[in-house]
Protein backbone atom coordinates (compact mmCIF):
# COMPACT_ATOMS: atom_id res chain seq x y z
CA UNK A 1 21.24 3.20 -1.83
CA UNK A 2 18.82 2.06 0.57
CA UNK A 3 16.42 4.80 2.83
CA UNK A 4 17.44 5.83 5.99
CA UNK A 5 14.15 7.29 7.70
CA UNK A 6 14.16 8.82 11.10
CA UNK A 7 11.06 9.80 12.49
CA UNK A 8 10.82 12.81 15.05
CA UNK A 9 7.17 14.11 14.97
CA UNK A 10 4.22 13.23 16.88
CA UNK A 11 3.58 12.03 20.91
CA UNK A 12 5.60 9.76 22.48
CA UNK A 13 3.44 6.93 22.29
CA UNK A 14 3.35 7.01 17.83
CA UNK A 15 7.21 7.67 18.28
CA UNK A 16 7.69 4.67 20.61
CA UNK A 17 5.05 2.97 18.07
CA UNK A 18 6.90 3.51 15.41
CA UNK A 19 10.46 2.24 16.64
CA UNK A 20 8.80 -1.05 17.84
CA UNK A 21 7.13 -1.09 13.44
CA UNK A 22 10.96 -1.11 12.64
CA UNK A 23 12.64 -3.42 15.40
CA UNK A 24 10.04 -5.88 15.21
CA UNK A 25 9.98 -6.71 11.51
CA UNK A 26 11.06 -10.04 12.03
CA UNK A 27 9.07 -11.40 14.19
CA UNK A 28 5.42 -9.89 14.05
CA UNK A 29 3.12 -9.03 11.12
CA UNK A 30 4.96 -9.48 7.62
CA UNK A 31 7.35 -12.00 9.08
CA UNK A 32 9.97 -12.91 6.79
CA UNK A 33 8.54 -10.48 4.13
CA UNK A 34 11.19 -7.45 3.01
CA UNK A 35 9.48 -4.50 1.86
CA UNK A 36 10.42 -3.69 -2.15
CA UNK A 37 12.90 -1.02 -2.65
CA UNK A 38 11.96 2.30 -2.87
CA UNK A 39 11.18 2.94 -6.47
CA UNK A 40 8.46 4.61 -8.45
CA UNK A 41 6.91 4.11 -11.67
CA UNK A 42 4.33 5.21 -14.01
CA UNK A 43 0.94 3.85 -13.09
CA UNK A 44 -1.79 3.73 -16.04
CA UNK A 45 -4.82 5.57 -15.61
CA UNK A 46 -7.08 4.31 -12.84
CA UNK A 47 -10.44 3.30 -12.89
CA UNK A 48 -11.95 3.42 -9.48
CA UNK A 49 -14.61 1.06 -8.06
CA UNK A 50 -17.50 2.71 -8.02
CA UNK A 51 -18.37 1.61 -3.88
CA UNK A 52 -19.95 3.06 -0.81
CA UNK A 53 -17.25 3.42 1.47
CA UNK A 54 -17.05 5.39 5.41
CA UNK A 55 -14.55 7.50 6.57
CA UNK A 56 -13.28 8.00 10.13
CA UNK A 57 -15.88 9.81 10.93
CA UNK A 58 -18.83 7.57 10.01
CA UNK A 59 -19.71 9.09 7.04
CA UNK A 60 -20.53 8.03 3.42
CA UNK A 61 -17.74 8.28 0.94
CA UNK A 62 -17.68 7.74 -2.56
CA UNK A 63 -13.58 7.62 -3.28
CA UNK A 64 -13.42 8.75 -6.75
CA UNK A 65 -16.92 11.66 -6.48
CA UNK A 66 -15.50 12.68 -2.94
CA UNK A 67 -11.72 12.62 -2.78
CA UNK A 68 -10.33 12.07 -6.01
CA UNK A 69 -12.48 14.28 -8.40
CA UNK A 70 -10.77 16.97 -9.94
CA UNK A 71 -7.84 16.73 -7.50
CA UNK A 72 -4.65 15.59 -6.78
CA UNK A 73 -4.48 12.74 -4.54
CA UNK A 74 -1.82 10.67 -1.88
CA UNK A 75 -3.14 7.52 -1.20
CA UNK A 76 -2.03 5.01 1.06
CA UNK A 77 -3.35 1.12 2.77
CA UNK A 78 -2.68 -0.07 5.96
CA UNK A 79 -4.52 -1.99 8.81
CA UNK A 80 -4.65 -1.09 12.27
CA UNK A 81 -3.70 -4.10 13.77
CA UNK A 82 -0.25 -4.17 11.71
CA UNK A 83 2.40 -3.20 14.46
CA UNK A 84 5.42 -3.80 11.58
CA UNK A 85 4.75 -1.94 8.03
CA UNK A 86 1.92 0.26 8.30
CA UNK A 87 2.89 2.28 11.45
CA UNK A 88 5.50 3.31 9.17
CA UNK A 89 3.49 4.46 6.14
CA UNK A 90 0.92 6.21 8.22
CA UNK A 91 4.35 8.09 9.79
CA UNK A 92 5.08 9.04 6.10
CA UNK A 93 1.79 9.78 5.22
CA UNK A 94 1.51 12.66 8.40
CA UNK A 95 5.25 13.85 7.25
CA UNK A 96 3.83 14.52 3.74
CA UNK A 97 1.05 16.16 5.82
CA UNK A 98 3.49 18.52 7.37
CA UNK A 99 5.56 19.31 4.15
CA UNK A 100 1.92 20.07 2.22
CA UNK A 101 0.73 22.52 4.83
CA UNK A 102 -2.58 24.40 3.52
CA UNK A 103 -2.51 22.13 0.44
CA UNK A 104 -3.87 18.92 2.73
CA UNK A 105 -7.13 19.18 1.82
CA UNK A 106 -6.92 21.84 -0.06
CA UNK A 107 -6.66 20.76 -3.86
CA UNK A 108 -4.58 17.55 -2.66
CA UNK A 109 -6.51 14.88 -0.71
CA UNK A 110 -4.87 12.24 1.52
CA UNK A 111 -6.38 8.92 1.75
CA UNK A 112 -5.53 5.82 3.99
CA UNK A 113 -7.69 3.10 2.85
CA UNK A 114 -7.60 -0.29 5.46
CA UNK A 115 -6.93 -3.76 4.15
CA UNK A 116 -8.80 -5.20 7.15
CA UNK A 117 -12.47 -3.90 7.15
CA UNK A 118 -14.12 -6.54 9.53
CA UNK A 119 -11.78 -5.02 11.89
CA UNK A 120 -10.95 -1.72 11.03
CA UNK A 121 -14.48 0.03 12.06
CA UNK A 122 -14.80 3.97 11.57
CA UNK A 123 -13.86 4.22 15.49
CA UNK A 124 -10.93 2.55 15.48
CA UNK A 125 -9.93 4.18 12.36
CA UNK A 126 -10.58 7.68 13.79
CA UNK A 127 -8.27 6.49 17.09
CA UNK A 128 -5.77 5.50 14.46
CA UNK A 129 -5.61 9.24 12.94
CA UNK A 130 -5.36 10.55 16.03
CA UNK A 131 -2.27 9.04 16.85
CA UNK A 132 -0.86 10.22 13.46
CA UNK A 133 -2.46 13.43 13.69
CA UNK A 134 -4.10 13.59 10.91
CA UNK A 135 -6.01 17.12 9.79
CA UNK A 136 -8.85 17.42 8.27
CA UNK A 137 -8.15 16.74 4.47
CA UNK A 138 -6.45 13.08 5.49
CA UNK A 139 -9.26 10.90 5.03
CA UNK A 140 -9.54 7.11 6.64
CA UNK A 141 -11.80 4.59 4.68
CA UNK A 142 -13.07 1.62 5.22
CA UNK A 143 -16.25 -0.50 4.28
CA UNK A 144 -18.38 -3.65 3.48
CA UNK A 145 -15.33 -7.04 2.81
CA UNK A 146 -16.87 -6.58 -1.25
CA UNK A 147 -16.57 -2.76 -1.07
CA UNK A 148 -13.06 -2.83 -0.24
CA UNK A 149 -12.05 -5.98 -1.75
CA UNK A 150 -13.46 -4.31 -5.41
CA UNK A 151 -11.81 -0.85 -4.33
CA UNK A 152 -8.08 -2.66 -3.46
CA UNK A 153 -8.30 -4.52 -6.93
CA UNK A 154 -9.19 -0.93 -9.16
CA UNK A 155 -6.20 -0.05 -7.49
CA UNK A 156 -4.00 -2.61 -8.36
CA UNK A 157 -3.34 -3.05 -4.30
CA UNK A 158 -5.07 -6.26 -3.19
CA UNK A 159 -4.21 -9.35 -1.27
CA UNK A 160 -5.69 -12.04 0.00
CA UNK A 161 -3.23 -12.51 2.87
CA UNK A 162 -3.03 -9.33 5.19
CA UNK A 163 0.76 -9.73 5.90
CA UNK A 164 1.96 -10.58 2.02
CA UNK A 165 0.84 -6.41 1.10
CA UNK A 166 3.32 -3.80 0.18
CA UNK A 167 4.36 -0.46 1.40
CA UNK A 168 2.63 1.18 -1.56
CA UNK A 169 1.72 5.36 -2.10
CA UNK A 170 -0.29 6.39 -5.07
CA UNK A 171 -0.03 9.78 -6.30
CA UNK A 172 -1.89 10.97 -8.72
CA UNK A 173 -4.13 13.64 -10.63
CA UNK A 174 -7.47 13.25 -11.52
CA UNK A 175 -7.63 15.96 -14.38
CA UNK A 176 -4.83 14.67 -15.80
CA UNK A 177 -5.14 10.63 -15.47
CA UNK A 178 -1.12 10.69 -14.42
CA UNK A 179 -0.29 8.73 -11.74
CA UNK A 180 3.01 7.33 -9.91
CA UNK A 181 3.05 4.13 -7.91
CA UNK A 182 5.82 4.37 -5.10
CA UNK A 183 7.04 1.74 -3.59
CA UNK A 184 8.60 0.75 0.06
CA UNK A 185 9.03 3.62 2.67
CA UNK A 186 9.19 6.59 0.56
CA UNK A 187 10.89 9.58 1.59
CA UNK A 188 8.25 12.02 2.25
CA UNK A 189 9.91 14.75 -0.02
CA UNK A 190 9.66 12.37 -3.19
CA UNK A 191 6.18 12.01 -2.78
CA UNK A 192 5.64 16.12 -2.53
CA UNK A 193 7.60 16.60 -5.40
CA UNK A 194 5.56 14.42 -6.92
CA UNK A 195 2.25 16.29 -5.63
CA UNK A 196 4.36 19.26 -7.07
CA UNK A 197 5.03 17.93 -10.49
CA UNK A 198 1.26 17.83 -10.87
CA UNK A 199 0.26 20.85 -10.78
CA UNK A 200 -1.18 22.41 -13.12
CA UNK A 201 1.25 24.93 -15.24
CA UNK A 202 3.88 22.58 -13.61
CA UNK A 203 6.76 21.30 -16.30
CA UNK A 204 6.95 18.01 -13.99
CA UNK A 205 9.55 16.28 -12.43
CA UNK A 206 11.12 13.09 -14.52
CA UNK A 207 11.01 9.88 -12.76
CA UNK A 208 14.63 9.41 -12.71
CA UNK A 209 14.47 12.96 -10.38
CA UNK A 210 11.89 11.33 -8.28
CA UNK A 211 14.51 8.06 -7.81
CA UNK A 212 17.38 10.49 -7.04
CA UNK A 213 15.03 12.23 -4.20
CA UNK A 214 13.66 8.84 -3.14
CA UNK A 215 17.63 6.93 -2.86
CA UNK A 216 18.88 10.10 -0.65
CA UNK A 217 19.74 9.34 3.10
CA UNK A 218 17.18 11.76 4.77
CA UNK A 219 16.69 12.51 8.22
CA UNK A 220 12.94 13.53 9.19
């Protein structure tokens, strides 16, 4: 059963932004390119690129030392200039924002990494977040063309054609080394239960639960 989302957070402007990501599928960015199904999988344990990266803010990030370490992460990859698939995964990103509360940045990190560094500058990244309203533990990166190109591969999330990537969500904990690869627009309460499964003292949540939350019809 396919997902049905419909968004109803944010200004007028990301709302309108986000109907056009939908209507104009066809004929814009990822032309002719379906996203996968929504289904999740096991992901091996991931070895992060050790690169200097900058956040939204213009400041130095190591991924795995800053963000990842020790916590449980979402992470997401987009492009700013992508009016077709990514408006949508940043929507779904802020949603699991919402549904997280306190935890955002609080023992779960949120990360949007860009695809497109030579055009995705800190600024335009931190414009970006503000349309998706994005609090202080959802983190932006970009970085050098090598920097991200080596961080995109450790992550099993690289392309060499802008409009050929995926919707894709990682979740993950660091402790742990488990981590779920999601894939297409992902109901926002599959990826928290997710988050949820990994806590610690948690008794986790079987993929096949995951699936069941991910195939529902949801409104948002």
């Amino acid at each position: 059963m396919g997902l049905l989302l419909t968004f109803g957070t944010g200004t007028a402007s990301a709302h309108a932004e986000h109907e056009h990501a939908q209507n104009a599928h066809a004929s814009g960015a990822h032309a002719g390119h379906a996203p996968a199904k929504g289904h999740v999988e096991a992901e091996p344990r991931i070895t992060f690129a050790d690169q200097p990266l900058t956040d939204q803010h213009g400041r130095s990030v190591n991924l795995q030392k800053d963000l990842v370490s020790g916590r449980i992460v979402v992470i997401s990859f987009m492009y700013t200039q992508c009016t077709t698939v990514c408006p949508v995964v940043s929507s779904i990103m802020a949603k699991v924002q919402d549904q997280l509360g306190e935890r955002a940045g609080d023992g779960v990190s949120l990360v949007s990494i860009t695809i497109d560094p030579l055009r995705d500058t800190p600024e335009r990244l931190r414009e970006y977040a503000e349309l998706h309203k994005a609090g202080p533990g959802w983190s932006w990166l970009t970085g050098s063309v090598p920097a991200i190109t080596a961080t995109l591969k450790s992550l099993r999330s690289w392309s060499p054609d802008l409009e050929s990537h995926q919707p894709v969500f990682l979740v993950g904990n660091d402790a742990t080394g488990e981590w779920s690869r999601f894939y297409g627009f992902t109901d926002p309460a599959a990826i928290v239960a997710r988050v949820d499964s990994l806590q610690p003292g948690h008794a986790g949540t079987h993929p096949a639960e995951l699936r069941a939350i991910d195939s529902q019809k949801v409104a948002l």
